[in-house]
Each structure stands twice: as structure tokens, then as C-alpha cells.
Protein backbone atom coordinates (compact mmCIF):
# COMPACT_ATOMS: atom_id res chain seq x y z
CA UNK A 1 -31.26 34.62 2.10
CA UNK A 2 -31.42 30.64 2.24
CA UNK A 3 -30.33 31.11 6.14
CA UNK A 4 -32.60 33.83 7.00
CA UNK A 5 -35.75 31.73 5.85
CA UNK A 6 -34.36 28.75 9.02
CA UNK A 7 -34.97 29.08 12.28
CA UNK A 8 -32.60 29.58 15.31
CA UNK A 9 -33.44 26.65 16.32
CA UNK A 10 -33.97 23.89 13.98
CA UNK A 11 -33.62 20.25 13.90
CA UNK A 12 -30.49 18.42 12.14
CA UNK A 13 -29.92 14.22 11.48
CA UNK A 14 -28.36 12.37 14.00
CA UNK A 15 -25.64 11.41 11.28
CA UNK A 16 -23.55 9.67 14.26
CA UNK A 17 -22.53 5.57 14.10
CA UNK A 18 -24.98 3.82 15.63
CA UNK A 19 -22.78 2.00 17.83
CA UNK A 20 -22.23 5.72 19.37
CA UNK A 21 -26.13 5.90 20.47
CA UNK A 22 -25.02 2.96 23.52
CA UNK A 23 -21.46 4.98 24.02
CA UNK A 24 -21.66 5.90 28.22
CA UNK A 25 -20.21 8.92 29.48
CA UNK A 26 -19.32 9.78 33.06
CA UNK A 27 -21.57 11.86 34.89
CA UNK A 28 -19.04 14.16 35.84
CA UNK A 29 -17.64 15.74 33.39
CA UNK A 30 -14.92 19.01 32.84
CA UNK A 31 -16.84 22.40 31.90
CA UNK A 32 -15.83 24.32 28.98
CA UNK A 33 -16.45 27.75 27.65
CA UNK A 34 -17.17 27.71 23.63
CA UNK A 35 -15.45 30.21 22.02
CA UNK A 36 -17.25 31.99 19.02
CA UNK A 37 -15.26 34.39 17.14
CA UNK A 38 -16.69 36.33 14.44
CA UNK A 39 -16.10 39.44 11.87
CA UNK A 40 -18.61 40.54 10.09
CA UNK A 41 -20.75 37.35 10.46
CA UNK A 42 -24.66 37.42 9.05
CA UNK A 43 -26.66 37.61 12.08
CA UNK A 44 -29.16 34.00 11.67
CA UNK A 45 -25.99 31.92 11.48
CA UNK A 46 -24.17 33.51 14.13
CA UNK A 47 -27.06 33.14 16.39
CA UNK A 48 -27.83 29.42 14.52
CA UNK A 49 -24.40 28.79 15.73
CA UNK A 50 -25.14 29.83 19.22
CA UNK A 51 -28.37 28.00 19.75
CA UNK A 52 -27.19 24.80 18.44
CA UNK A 53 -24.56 24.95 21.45
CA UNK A 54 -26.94 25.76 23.90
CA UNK A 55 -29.74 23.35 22.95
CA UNK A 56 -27.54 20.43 22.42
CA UNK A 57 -25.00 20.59 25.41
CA UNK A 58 -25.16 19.13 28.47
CA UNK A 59 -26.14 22.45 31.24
CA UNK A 60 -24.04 20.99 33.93
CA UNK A 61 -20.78 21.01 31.46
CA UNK A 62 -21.46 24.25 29.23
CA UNK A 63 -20.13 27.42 31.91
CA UNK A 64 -20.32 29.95 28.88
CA UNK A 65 -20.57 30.60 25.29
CA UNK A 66 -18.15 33.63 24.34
CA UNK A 67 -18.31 35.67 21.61
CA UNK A 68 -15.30 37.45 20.17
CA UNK A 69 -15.96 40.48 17.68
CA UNK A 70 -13.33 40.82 15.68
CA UNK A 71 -13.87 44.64 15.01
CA UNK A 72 -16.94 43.94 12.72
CA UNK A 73 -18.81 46.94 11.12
CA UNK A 74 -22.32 45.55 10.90
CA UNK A 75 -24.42 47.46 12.51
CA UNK A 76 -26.49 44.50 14.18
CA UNK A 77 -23.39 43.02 16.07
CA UNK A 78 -23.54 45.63 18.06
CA UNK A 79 -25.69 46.98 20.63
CA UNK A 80 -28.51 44.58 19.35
CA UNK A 81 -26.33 41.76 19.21
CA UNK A 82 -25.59 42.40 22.98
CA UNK A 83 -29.41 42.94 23.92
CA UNK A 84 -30.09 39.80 22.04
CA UNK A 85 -27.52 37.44 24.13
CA UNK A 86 -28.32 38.95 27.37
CA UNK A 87 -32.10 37.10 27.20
CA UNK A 88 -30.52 33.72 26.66
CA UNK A 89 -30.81 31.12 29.63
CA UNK A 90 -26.68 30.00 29.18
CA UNK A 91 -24.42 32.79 30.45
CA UNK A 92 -23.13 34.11 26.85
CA UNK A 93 -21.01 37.13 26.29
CA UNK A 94 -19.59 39.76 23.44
CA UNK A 95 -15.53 40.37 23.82
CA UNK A 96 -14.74 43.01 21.61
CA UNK A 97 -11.30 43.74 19.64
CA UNK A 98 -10.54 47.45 19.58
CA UNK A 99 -9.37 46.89 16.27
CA UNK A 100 -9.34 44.28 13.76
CA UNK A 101 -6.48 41.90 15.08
CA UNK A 102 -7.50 38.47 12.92
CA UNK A 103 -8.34 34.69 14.40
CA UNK A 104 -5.53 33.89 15.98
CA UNK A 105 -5.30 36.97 18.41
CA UNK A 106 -9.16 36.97 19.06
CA UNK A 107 -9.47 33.41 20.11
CA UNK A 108 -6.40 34.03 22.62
CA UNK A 109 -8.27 37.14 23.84
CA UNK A 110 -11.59 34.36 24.28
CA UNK A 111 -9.01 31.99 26.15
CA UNK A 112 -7.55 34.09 28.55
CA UNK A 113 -11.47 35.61 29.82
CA UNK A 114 -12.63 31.71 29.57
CA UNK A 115 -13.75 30.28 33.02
CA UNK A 116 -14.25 26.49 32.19
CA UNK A 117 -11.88 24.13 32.61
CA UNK A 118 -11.67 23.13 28.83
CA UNK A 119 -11.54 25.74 25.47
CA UNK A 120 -13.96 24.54 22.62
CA UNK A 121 -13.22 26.73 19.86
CA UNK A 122 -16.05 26.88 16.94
CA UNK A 123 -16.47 29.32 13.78
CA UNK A 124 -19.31 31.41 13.73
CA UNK A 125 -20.97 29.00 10.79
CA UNK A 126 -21.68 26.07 12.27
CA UNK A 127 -23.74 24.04 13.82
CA UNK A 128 -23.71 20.93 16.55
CA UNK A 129 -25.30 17.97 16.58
CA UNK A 130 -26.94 16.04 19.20
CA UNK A 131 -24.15 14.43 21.52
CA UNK A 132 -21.61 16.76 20.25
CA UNK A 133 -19.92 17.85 22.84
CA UNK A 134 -19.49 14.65 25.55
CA UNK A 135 -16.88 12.72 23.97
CA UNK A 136 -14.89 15.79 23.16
CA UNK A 137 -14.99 16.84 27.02
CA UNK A 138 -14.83 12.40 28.25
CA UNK A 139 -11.30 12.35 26.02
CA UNK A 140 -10.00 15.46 27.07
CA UNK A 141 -11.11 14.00 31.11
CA UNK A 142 -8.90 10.38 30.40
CA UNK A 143 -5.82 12.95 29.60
CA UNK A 144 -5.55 16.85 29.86
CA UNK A 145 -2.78 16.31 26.84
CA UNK A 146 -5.95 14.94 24.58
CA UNK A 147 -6.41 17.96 22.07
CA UNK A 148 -9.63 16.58 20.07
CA UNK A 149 -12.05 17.44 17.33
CA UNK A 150 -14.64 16.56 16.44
CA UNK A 151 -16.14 15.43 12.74
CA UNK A 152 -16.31 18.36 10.71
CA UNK A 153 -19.53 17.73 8.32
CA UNK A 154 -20.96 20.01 5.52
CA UNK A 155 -23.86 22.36 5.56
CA UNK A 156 -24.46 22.92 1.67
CA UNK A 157 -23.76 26.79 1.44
CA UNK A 158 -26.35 27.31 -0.97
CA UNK A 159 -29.24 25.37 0.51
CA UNK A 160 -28.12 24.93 4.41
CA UNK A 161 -28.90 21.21 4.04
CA UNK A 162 -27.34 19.39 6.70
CA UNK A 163 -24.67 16.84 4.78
CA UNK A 164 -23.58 13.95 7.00
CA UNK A 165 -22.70 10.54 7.41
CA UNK A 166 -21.70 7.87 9.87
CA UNK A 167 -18.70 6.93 7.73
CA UNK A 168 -15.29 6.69 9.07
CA UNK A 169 -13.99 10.59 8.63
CA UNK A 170 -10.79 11.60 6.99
CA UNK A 171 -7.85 13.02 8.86
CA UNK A 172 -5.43 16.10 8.81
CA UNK A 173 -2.23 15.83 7.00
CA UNK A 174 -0.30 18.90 4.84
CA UNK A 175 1.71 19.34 1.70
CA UNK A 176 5.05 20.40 0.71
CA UNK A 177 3.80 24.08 1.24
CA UNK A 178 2.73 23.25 4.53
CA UNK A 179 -1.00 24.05 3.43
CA UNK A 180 -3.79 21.69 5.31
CA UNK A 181 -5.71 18.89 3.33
CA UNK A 182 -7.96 16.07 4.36
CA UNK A 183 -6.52 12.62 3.78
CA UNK A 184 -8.28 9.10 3.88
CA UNK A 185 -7.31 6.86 6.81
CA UNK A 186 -4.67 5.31 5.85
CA UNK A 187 -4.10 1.32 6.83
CA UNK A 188 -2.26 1.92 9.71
CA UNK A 189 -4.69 3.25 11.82
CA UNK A 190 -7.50 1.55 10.13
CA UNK A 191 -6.28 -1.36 11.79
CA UNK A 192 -5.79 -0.09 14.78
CA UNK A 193 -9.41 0.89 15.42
CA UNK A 194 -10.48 -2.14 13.99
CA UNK A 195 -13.50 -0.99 12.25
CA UNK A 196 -14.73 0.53 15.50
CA UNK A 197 -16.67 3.87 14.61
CA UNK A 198 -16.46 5.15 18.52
CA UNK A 199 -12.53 4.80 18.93
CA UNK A 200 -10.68 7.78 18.74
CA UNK A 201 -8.62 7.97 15.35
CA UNK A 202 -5.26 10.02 15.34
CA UNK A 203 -4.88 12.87 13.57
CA UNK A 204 -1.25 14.33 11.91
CA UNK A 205 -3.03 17.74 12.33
CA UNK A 206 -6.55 19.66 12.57
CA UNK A 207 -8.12 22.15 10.50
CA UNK A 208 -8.30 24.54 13.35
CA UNK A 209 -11.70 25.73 13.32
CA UNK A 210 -13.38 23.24 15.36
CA UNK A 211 -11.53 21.62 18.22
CA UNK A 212 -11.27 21.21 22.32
CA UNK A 213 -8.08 21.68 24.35
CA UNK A 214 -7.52 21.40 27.81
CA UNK A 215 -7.25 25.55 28.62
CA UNK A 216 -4.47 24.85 31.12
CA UNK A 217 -2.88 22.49 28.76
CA UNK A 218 -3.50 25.36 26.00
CA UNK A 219 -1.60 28.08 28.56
CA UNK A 220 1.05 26.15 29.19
CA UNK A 221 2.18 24.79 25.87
CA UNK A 222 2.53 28.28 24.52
CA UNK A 223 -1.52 28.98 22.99
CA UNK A 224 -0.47 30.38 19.86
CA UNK A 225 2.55 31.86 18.10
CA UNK A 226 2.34 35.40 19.43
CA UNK A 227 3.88 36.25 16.05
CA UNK A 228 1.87 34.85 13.73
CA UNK A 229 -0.72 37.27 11.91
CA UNK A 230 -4.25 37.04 10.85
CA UNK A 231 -4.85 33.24 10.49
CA UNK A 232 -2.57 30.52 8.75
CA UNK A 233 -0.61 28.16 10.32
CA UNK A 234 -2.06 28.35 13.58
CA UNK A 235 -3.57 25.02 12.84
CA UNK A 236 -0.69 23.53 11.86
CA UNK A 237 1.63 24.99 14.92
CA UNK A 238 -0.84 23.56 17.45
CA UNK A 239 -0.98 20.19 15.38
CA UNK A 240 2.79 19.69 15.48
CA UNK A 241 3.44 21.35 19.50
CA UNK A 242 0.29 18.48 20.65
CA UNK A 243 2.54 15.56 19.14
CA UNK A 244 5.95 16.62 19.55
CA UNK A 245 5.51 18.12 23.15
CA UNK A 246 3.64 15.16 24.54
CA UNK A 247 0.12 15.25 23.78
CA UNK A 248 -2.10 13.33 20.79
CA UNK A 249 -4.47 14.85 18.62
CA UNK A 250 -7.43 13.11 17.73
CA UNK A 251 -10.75 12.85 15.19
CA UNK A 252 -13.45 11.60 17.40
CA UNK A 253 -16.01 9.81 15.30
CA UNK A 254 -18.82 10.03 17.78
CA UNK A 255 -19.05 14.04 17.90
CA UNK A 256 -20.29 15.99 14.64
CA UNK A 257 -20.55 19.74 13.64
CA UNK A 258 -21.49 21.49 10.53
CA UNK A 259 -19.61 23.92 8.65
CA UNK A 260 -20.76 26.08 6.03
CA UNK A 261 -17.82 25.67 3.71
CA UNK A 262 -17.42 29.39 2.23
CA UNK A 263 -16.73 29.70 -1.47
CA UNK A 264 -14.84 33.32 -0.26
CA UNK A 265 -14.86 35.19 2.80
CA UNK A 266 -17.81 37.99 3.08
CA UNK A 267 -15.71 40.75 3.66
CA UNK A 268 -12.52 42.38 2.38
CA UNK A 269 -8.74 41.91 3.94
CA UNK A 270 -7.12 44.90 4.37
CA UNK A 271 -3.90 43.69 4.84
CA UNK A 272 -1.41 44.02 2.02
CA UNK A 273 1.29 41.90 3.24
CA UNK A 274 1.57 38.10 2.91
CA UNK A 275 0.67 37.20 6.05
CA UNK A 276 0.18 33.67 5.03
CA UNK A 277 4.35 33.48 4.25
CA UNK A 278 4.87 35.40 7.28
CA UNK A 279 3.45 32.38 9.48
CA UNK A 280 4.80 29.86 7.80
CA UNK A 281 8.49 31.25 7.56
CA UNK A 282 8.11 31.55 11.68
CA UNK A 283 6.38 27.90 11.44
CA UNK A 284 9.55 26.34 9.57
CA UNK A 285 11.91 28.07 11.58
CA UNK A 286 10.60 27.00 15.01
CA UNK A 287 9.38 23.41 14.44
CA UNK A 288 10.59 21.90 10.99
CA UNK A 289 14.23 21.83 11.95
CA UNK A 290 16.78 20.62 8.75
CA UNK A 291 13.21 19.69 7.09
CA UNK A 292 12.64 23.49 6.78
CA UNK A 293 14.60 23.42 3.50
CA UNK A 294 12.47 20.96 1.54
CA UNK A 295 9.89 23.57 2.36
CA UNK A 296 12.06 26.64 1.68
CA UNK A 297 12.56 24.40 -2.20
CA UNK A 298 9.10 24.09 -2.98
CA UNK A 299 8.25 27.67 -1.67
CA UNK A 300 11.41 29.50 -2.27
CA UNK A 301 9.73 33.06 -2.11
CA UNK A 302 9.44 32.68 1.38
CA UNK A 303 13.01 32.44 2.06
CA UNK A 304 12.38 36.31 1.23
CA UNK A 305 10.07 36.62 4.38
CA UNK A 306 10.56 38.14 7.30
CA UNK A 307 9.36 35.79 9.94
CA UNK A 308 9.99 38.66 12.95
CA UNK A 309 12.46 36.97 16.53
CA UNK A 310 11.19 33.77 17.34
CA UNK A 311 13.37 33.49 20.37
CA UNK A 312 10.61 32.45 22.49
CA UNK A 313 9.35 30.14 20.37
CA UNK A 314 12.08 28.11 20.25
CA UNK A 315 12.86 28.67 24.35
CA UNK A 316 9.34 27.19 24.27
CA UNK A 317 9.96 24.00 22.58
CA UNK A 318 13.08 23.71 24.62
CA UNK A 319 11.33 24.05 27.97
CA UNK A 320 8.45 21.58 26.82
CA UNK A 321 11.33 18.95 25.66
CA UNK A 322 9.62 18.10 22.66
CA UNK A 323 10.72 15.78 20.25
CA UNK A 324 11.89 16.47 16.61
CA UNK A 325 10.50 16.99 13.53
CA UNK A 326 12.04 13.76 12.09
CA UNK A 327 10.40 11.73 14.90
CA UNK A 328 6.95 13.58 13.81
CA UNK A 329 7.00 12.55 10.39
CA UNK A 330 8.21 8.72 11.54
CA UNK A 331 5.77 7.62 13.98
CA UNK A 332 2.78 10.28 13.53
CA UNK A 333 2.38 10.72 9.92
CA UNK A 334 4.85 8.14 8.35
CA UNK A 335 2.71 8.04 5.19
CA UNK A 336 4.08 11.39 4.34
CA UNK A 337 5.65 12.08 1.16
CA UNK A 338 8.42 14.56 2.88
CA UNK A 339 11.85 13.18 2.80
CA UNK A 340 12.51 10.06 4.81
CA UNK A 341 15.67 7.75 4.96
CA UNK A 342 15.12 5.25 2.31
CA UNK A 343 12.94 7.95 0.26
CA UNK A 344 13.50 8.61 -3.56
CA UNK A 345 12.58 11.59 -5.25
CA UNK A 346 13.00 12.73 -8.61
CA UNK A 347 11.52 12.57 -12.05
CA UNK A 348 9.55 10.38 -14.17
CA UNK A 349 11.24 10.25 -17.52
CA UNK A 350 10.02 9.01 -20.84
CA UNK A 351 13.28 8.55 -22.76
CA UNK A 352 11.97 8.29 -26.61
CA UNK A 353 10.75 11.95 -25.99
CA UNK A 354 12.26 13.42 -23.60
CA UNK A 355 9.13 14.34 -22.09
CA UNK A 356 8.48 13.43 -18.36
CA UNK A 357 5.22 12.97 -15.93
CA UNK A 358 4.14 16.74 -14.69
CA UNK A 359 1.19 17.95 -12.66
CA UNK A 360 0.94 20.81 -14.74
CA UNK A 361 1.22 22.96 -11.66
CA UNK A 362 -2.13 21.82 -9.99
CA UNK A 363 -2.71 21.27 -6.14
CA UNK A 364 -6.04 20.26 -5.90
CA UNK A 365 -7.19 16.75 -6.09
CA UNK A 366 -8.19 15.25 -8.61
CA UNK A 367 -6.86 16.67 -11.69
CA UNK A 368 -5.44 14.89 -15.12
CA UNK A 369 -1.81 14.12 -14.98
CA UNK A 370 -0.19 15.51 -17.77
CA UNK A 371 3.37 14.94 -20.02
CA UNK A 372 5.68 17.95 -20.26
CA UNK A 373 9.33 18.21 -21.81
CA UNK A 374 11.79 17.51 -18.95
CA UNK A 375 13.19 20.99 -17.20
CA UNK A 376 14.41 19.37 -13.91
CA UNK A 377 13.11 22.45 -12.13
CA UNK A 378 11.52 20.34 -9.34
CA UNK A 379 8.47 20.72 -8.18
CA UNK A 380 5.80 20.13 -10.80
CA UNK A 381 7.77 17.12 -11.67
CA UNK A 382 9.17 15.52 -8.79
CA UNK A 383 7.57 12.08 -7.45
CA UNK A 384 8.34 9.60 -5.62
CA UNK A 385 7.21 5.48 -6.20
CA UNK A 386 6.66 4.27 -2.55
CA UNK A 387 7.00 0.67 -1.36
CA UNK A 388 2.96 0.58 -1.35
CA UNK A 389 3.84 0.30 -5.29
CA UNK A 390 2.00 4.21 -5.09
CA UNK A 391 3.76 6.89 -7.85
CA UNK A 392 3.48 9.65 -5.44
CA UNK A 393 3.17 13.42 -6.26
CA UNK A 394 2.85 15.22 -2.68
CA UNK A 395 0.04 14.19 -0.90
CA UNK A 396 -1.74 12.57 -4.13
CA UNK A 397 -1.24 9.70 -6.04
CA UNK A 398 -0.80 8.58 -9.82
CA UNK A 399 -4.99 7.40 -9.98
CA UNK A 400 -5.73 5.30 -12.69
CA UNK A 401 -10.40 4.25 -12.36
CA UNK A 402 -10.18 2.24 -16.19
CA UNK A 403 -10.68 5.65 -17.79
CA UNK A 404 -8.91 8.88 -17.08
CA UNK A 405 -5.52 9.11 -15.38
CA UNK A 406 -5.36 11.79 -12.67
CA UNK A 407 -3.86 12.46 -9.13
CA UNK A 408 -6.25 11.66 -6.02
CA UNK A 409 -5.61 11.89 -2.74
CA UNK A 410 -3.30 8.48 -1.54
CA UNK A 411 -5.19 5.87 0.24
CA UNK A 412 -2.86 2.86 0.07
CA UNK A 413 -5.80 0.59 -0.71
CA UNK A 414 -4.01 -0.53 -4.10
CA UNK A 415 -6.38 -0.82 -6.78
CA UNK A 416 -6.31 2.39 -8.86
CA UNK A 417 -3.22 3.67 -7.44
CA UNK A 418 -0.53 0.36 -7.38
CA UNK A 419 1.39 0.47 -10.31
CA UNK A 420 3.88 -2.13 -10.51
CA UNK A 421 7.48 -0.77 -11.65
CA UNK A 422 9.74 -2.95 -13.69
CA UNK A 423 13.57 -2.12 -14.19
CA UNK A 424 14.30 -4.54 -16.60
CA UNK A 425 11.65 -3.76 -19.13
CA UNK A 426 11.06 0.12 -18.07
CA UNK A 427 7.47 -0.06 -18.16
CA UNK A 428 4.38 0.87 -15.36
CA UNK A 429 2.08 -1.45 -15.04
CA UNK A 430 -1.18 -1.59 -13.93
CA UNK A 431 -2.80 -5.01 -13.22
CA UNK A 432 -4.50 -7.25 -16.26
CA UNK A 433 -1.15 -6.68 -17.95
CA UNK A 434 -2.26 -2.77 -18.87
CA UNK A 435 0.75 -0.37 -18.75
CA UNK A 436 1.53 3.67 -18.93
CA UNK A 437 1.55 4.89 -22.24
CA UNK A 438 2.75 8.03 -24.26
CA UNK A 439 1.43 8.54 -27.38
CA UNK A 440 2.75 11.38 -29.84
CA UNK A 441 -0.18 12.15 -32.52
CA UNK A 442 0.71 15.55 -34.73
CA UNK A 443 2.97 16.90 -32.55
CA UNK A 444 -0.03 15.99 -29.23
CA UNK A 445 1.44 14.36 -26.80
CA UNK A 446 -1.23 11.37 -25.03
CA UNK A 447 -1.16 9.80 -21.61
CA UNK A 448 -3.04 6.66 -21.38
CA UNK A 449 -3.52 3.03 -20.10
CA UNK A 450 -2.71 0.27 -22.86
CA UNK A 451 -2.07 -3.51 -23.36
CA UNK A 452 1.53 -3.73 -22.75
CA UNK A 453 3.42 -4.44 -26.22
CA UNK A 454 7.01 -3.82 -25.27
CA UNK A 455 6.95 -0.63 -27.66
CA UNK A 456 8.98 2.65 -26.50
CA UNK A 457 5.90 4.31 -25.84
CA UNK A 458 5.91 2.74 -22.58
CA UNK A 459 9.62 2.86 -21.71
CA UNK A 460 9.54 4.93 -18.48
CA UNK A 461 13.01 5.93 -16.21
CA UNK A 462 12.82 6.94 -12.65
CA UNK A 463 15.24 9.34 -12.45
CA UNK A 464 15.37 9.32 -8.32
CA UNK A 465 17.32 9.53 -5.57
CA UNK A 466 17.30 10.20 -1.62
CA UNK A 467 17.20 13.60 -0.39
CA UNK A 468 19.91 15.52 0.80
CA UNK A 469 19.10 17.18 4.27
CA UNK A 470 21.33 19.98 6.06
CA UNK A 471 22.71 21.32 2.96
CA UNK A 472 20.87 24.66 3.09
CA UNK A 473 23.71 27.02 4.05
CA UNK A 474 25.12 25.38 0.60
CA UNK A 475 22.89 26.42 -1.97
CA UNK A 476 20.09 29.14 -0.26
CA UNK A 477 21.26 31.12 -2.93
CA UNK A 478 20.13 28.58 -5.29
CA UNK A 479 16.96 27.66 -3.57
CA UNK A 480 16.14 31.66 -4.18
CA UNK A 481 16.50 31.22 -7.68
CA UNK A 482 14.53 28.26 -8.05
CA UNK A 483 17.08 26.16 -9.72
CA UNK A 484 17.36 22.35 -9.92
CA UNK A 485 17.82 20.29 -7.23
């Protein structure tokens, strides 16, 4: 209702740095055909979507706007859709599935039919903002092997507010489960941008909704996994093929778009099977190499999974001479917390209870840490203390703001998250001489911050050790039953 009160063609913020307002472009620059696709989309912010493209990019560089239908059933993306886009000044067109086939498969039908030089995929929910679209085509101009994206900002999906800033975005990283999550820059590239909002910021991977690719860059480095079904992992795929094939994929601070962040989709799946599993089984096998088992331990259903022949796939990555997974998580996303030489995992042991530090099986940041008897069945307990001085769970960190103590996402700016580890006296520390405490109160069991007293309350053991890679053929039976490592 909120979206069919605004206009096709309002006006948003210019939420950009201002240094980006002086940013030059070349004159010149590659076409591109934006790719739309679309199921069962509500017809103002399809069309929002489509006139925030054509008002706000440059007519000499947009060739086409192309709509993929994804088999919807709503009557008005049909015929009046097609009437509709046919009175528009930019060439824009309707591909249609024969039958529902999912993202991945309709945006490879919109690539193939695509005349301009570059592919700038976009959901059908968004909307672009003024300069959106030159320094996504200018990168992609300085080298073909650019992939780039650009800011993804919120439109409130309640209100449609437009919810911006000019602050220096977060970046693409993924969990043990290989499932995407936004991460803070961390110091190493902070540094080297130097506090420069324009400069291109790496990325370890994209979200996949919103990005531009070079479309012979895209053919040639495989598009997407043939195999995979739906959507899932496609993001991630592309992410890992850009760095270890060659190319660099970038966050570029001077281009935003909104995206209406769905609480659920607005229409059913009819597919029973786990199609999520499916792509990230064929995902492990093809690019993870011995790394595939840490995933395989913290998922260990998917071993289960059918992941289909991924012979061509892995001819692919042979052909393209890409590097290795290892090499990924070293130089691209060292901040990781997947097994590295030097690495310790394990658990986080309070020995006058027996109880240790648990996440209580939450993923989502931030949630309360919480102390569980030891059952040394991985995941839930397993953490790692990092030379930042970080107590690591995945890709969030022991958070302590004076209050409540809870995981948040890592940012290595010390503070809340350096604890200070001390063999000798088995406590955690916290600055101000504060350290970890477990208190047992009628059977309760506390987590808190306290003045350090030497008491066993605050006797902590970290039970860890490095990770044992290329081992799988040795315990898969194991990693089935979920067992400890």
C-alpha cells in the first residue's frame, strides 16, 4: 500500500561522500544492459525500479533495461506490463521463462540476450541513486576482471523511506555454513584506503543482488554453476571464481542503490527439496578443496546431498588456472575464522563447573553469550582467541559494551572485543582490571564482567588446538554422526 501511494518517479538523498560530488569520469564509457529479474513482483516497485535506472543513468552508456519474468502469475506482468514498457524512451524489454526456473537460470537467460558490453544485475526492489551507475561502468573500463558493486542502502519496507549514509560501507564475508553476512572493514583495508570515501574497497564476496561484471568476462569465467538450483550460493561461487581466477571484487563507495529488505518473500516455493544444500554441496566440492570438510563438520547433513557431476566445474577452474582455496582465505579474507596454520580451535572451559562458553545455537549478531555444561560436540562451543586478543565464535566476537556480554560482528578495533588471556592465572580480562565471571546462584548459572579477585569463578581453560585438514576419508562416517572433533 505504502508503495502504491509514491510515484514512479520520485526524488531520493544524494547519500554519496562528498568528496564523490568532484570524482571525474571519462566521457567514454562501456554500455551495459541492466538486468531486472522478477517473480511475482508488485507492479509500482517493479516499475520504481525501472524508472530510477532510466532517469538516473547516463543515455549514452544505458543500451537496455531487461526484464526477466520468472514465470509470474500476476495478471498485470503480463500483457499490460509489456504495453507499459513499450512507451518508455530507453529500449526496455520482457524475457519470459516458460516455467519457473529460479534467479540463477533467469539472470543467465538476461545475459546471454544482453547487447551492452557490461551486465548490471539489480532486484526488482530497488532503487538508484544519482551517479549510480558511472563508477561501476569507470572500474569495470580500468580492468574487464573488475566485478563491482555498488553500496547496497535500505529502503524501510514499511514506510519506503530512503535510509542512507555517506559512511564507509561494510563488506562481504561468510560463515562456517558458507551463508553470506556483512562485516565491518576490517584494519587492513582501512588503511589501505586511507580514509578515502571514493577508493574502491575489496570485498571477500557480494551479496549477489546488485553488482556489474564485464559480460565477456562473465561468459568466459563460467556465468554461473549450471547446476546450482533456485538461488543460493550463486553469490558466493562468483565471489570466490573473481578472486581465485584472476579478477578483484570490489564495494565502490561512490555508487548507491536501495533495497527493500523483505521480511519473507511474497510468494510461495514450490520446491520441496533443499535446494539451498544442493548448491552448497556442489560449491564445496568445486572450490573449497581440503577446506570442504570444516564445512561438511559444521553442516554434516549435507554430506547427505546430492550435489549432481560437477565435472565441468572443476575442468573450469582448471582451464582458468585459478588459485586455491588456501590462498583465498590468506591474502583475500585473512580475518577469517576458518582454519589457518597457526589457528586454534576448541573450547572455552570453566573448570570449577564444568560448564563451558556456548552460543546457545544462535547465528545472528548480536545475541547474549551463554554458559552450558561441556559436550565437546563442536559447533555451538568451539572458538578460537586470535592474536587481535578477539575470543572468536565464527564470524562474531566475544562483545563486552560495560553491560551485557554478547557476540557482535568482529571489527578488530579492540575496545569491547580485546580480552586479554592469561595462562598463569586462567582468567579473561577485560581492561580496568575487570575479568569473565561465572556465577552459580540456586542452581542459575551467571555470565558477567567483575573486578578480578583471583576466585575460581573466573578460572577459564582454552581447551584448543590447530585443525586437522585432509583427514576426511578418516572419519566421514563420524562427521555424519555429528560426533566430536
Amino acid at each position: 500500500m505504502a508503495s502504491d501511494m509514491i510515484g514512479f518517479n520520485r526524488s531520493l538523498p544524494d547519500v554519496r561522500p562528498k568528496q564523490c560530488l568532484s570524482k571525474k569520469y571519462p566521457a567514454h564509457l562501456p554500455t551495459t544492459s541492466v538486468i531486472i529479474i522478477f517473480h511475482n513482483e508488485a507492479w509500482s516497485a517493479l516499475l520504481r525500479t525501472v524508472h530510477s535506472v532510466i532517469n538516473r543513468s547516463p543515455p549514452q552508456a544505458l543500451a537496455e533495461v531487461i526484464l526477466v519474468d520468472d514465470a509470474s502469475t500476476r495478471d498485470h506482468l503480463g500483457h499490460k506490463l509489456d504495453e507499459y514498457v513499450a512507451t518508455l524512451s530507453v529500449p526496455v524489454r520482457v524475457e519470459r521463462m516458460g516455467v519457473r526456473s529460479g534467479l540463477i537460470q533467469a539472470r543467465m537467460r538476461g545475459a546471454r540476450v544482453a547487447k551492452g558490453q557490461v551486465l548490471t544485475f539489480l532486484d526488482s526492489h530497488c532503487e538508484v541513486t544519482v551517479g549510480w551507475l558511472e563508477p561501476l561502468l569507470a572500474r569495470i573500463a580500468e580492468d574487464r576482471s573488475n566485478v563491482v558493486t555498488p553500496v547496497v542502502d535500505v529502503i524501510n519496507d514499511e514506510t519506503l523511506a530512503y535510509e542512507g549514509d555517506g559512511e564507509i560501507p561494510f563488506v562481504g564475508v561468510f560463515d562456517w555454513r558458507l551463508t553470506f553476512t556483512w562485516q565491518a572493514v576490517q584494519k587492513r583495508d582501512l588503511a589501505l584506503i586511507k580514509g578515502d570515501p571514493t577508493l574502491p574497497i575489496p570485498s571477500p564476496t557480494m551479496a549477489g543482488g546488485l553488482f556489474a561484471i564485464d559480460k565477456g568476462y562473465f561468459v568466459e569465467t563460467g556465468m554461473y554453476d549450471p547446476g546450482y538450483e533456485i538461488w543460493g550460493a550463486e553469490n558466493l561461487e562468483i565471489s570466490f571464481k573473481t578472486w581465485m581466477c584472476g579478477g578483484r571484487l570490489e564495494i565502490l563507495g561512490c555508487s548507491h542503490v536501495g533495497h527493500i529488505f523483505r521480511r519473507k518473500a511474497p510468494y510461495t516455493n514450490d520446491h520441496h527439496h533443499d535446494f539451498l544444500s544442493h548448491n552448497n554441496k556442489r560449491l564445496a566440492e568445486v572450490w573449497l578443496d581440503e577446506y570442504k570438510e570444516f564445512f561438511y563438520f559444521v553442516s554434516p547433513y549435507t554430506l547427505a546431498v546430492d550435489e549432481g557431476n560437477i565435472t565441468d566445474r572443476l575442468e573450469l577452474r582448471r582451464r582458468l588456472g585459478c588459485k586455491s582455496f588456501k590462498w583465498y582465505l590468506e591474502n583475500v579474507y585473512p580475518e577469517t575464522s576458518w582454519p589457518l596454520k597457526g589457528r586454534k580451535f576448541g573450547e572455552i572451559r570453566h573448570p570449577e563447573t564444568g560448564w563451558c562458553l556456548d552460543t546457545g545455537g544462535q547465528t545472528k549478531d548480536p545475541f547474549p553469550v551463554i554458559a552450558h555444561p561441556c559436550h565437546g560436540e563442536g559447533v555451538s562451543q568451539l572458538w578460537m582467541y586470535t592474536s587481535e586478543r578477539e575470543v572468536k565464535h565464527d564470524t562474531n566476537c566475544l562483545d563486552f559494551d560495560g553491560s551485557k556480554i554478547q557476540l557482535y560482528g568482529c571489527h578488530q578495533m579492540k575496545g569491547n572485543q580485546e580480552w586479554v588471556y592469561d595462562e598463569k592465572s586462567q582468567e579473561l580480562r577485560k581492561d580496568a582490571g575487570k575479568c569473565l565471571d561465572l556465577q552459580v546462584y540456586d542452581g542459575n548459572f551467571t555470565l558477567s564482567v567483575q573486578d578480578c579477585d583471583g576466585n575460581f569463578s573466573q578460572k577459564w581453560v582454552l581447551n584448543m588446538r590447530e585443525w586437522e585438514l585432509n583427514k576426511l576419508g578418516l572419519y566421514k562416517d563420524k562427521l555424519n554422526q555429528n560426533v566430536p572433533f
